[in-house]
C-alpha atoms as a PDB file:
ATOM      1  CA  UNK A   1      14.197  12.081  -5.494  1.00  0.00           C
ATOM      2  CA  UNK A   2      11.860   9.956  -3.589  1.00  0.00           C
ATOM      3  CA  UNK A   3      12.360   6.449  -2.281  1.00  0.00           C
ATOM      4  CA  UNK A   4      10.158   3.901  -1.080  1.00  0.00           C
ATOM      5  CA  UNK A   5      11.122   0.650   0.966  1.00  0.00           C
ATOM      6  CA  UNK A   6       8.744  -2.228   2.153  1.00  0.00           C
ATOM      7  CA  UNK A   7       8.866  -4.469   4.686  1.00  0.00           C
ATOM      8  CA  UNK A   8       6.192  -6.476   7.040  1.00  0.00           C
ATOM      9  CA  UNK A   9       5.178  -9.266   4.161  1.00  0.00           C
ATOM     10  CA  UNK A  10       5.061 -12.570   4.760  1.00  0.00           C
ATOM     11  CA  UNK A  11       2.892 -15.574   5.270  1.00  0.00           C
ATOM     12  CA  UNK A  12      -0.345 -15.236   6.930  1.00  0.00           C
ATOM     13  CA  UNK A  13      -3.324 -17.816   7.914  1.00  0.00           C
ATOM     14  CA  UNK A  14      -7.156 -16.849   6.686  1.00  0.00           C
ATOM     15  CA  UNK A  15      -8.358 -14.516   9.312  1.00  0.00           C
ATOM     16  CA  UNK A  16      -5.514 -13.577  10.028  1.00  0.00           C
ATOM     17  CA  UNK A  17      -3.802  -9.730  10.167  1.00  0.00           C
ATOM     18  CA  UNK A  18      -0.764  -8.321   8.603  1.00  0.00           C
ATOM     19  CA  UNK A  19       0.661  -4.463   9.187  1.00  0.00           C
ATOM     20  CA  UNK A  20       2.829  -3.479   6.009  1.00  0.00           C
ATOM     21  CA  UNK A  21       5.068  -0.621   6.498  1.00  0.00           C
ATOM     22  CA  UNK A  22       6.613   1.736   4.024  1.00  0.00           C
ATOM     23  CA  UNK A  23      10.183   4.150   4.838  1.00  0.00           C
ATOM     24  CA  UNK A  24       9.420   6.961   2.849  1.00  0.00           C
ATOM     25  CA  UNK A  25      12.551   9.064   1.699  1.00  0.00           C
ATOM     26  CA  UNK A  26      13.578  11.937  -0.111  1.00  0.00           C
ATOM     27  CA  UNK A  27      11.435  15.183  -0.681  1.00  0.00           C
ATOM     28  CA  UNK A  28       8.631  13.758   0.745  1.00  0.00           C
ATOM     29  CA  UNK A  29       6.366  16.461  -0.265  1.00  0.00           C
ATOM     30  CA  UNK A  30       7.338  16.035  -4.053  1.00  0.00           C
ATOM     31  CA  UNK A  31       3.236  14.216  -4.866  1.00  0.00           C
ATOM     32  CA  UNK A  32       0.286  14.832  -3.317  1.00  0.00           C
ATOM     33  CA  UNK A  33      -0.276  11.218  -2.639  1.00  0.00           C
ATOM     34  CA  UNK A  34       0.607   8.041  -1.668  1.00  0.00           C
ATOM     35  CA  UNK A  35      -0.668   4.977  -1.955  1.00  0.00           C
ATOM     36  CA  UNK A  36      -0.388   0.892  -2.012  1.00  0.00           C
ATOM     37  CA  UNK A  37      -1.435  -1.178  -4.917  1.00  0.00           C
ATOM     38  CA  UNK A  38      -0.837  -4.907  -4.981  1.00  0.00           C
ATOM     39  CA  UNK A  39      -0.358  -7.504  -8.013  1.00  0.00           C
ATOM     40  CA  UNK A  40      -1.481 -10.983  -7.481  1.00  0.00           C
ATOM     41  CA  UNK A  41       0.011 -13.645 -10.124  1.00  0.00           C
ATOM     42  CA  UNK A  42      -1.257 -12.900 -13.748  1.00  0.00           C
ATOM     43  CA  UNK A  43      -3.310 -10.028 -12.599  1.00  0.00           C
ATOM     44  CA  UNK A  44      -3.217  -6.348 -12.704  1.00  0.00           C
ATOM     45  CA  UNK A  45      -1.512  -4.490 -10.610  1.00  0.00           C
ATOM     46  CA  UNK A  46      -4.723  -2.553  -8.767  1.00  0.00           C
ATOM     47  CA  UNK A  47      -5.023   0.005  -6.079  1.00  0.00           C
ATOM     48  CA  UNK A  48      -5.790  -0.566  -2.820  1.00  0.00           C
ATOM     49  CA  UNK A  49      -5.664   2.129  -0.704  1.00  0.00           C
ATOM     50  CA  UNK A  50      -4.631   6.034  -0.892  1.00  0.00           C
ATOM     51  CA  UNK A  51      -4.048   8.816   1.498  1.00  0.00           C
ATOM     52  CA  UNK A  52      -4.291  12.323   0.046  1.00  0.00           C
ATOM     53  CA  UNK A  53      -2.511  15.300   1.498  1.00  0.00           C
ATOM     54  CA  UNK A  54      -5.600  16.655   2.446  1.00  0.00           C
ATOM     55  CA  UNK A  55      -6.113  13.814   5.025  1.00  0.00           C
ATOM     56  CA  UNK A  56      -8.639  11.856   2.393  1.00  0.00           C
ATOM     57  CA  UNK A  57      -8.912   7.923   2.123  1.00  0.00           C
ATOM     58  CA  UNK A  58      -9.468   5.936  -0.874  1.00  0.00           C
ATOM     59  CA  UNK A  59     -10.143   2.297  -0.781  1.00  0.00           C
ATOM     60  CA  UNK A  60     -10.219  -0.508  -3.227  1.00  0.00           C
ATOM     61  CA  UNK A  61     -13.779  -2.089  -3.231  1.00  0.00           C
ATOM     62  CA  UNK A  62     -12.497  -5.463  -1.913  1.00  0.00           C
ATOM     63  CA  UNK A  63     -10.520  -4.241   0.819  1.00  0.00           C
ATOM     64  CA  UNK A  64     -13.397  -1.717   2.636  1.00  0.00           C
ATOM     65  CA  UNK A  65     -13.814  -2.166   6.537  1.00  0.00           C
ATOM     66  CA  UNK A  66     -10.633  -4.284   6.325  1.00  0.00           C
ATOM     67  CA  UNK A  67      -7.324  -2.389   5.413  1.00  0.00           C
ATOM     68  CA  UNK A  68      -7.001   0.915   6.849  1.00  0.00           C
ATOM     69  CA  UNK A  69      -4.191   3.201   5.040  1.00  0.00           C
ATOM     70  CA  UNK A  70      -2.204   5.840   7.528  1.00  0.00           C
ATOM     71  CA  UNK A  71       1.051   7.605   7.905  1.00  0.00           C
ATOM     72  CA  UNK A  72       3.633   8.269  10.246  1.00  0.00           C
ATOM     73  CA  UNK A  73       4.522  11.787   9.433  1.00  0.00           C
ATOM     74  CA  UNK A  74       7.197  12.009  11.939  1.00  0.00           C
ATOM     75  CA  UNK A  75       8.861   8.271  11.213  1.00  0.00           C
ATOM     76  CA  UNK A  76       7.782   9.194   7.807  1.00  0.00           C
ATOM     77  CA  UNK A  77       6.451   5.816   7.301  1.00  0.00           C
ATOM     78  CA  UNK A  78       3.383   4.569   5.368  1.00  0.00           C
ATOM     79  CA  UNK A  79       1.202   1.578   6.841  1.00  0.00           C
ATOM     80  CA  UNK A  80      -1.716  -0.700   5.647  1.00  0.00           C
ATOM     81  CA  UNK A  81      -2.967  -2.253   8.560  1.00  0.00           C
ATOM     82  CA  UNK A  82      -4.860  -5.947   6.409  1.00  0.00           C
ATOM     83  CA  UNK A  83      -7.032  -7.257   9.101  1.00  0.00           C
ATOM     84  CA  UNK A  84      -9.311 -10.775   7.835  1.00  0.00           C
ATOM     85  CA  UNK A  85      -7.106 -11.744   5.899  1.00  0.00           C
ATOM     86  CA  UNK A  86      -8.447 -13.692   2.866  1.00  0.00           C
ATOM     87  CA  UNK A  87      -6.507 -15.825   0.543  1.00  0.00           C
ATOM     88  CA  UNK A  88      -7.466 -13.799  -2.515  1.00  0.00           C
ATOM     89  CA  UNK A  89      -5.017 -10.885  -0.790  1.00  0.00           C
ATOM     90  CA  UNK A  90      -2.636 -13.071  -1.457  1.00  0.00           C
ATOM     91  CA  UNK A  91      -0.317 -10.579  -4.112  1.00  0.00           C
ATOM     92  CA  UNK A  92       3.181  -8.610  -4.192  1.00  0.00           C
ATOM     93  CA  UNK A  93       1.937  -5.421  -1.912  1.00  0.00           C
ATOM     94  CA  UNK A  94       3.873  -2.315  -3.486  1.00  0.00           C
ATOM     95  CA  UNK A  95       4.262   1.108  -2.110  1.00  0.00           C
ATOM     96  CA  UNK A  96       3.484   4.591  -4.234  1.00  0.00           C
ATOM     97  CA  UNK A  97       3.351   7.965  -4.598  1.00  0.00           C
ATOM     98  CA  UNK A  98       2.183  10.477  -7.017  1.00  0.00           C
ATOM     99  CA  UNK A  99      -0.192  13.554  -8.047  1.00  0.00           C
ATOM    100  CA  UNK A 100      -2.912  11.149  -8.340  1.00  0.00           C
ATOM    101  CA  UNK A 101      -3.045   7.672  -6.661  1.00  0.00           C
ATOM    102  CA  UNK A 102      -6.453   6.026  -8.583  1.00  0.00           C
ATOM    103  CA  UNK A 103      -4.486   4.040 -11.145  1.00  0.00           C
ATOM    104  CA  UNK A 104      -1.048   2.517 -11.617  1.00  0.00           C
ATOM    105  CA  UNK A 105      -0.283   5.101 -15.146  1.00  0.00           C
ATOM    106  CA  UNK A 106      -0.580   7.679 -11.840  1.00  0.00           C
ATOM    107  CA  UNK A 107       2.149   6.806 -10.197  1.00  0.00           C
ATOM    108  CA  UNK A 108       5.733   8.389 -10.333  1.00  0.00           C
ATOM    109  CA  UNK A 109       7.465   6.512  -7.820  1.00  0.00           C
ATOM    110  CA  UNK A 110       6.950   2.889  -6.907  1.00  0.00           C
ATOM    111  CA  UNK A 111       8.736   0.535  -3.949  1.00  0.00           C
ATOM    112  CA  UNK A 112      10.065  -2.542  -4.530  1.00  0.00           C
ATOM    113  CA  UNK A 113       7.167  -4.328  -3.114  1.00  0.00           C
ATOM    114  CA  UNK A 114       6.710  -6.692  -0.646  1.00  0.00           C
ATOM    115  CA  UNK A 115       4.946 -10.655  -0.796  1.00  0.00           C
ATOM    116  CA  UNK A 116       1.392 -11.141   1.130  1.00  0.00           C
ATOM    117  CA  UNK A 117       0.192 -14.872   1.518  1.00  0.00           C
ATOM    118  CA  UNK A 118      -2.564 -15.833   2.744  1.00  0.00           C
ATOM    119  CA  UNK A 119      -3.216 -19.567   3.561  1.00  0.00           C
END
């Protein structure tokens, strides 16, 4: 059974840079992906970024050349580094994992998520 914590929310300025972290736990190699999504208030809950076993990246069209998605295989700990920080980041950041990481009826396991705001 796999487990996901968040932590590194909080409130950020415009501009401004956040690093979100995720303790993975379990049997980590139970999906072959994980990912973050993020639900701002009465929105969907979207994707944002993926990392596939295989070493591929996946990015959310809003967050490209501004989040960067990696893992910590040893700490087993998931990251999004948010750099520019705009205020329409501003969401509950959630953690993931699953066989496929595009959409939230993907996802097997989900965190308990974590609040961004920006401004």
């Amino acid at each position: 059974h796999v487990q996901l914590v968040e932590s590194g929310g909080g409130l950020v300025q415009p501009g401004g840079s956040l690093r979100l972290s995720c303790a993975v736990s379990g049997y980590t190699n139970s999906y072959y992906c994980v990912a973050w999504f993020r639900q701002g208030p009465g929105k969907e809950r979207e994707g944002v970024a993926a990392l596939y076993r295989n070493g591929g990246t996946v990015y959310g069209d809003s967050v490209k050349g501004r989040f960067t998605i990696s893992k910590d295989n040893a700490q087993n700990t998931l990251y999004l580094q948010m750099n520019d920080l705009k205020p329409e980041d501003s969401a509950m950041y959630y953690c993931a994992t699953g066989w496929a990481c595009t959409e939230r009826t993907d996802i097997n396991v989900w965190g308990q998520g974590t609040q961004v705001t920006v401004s």
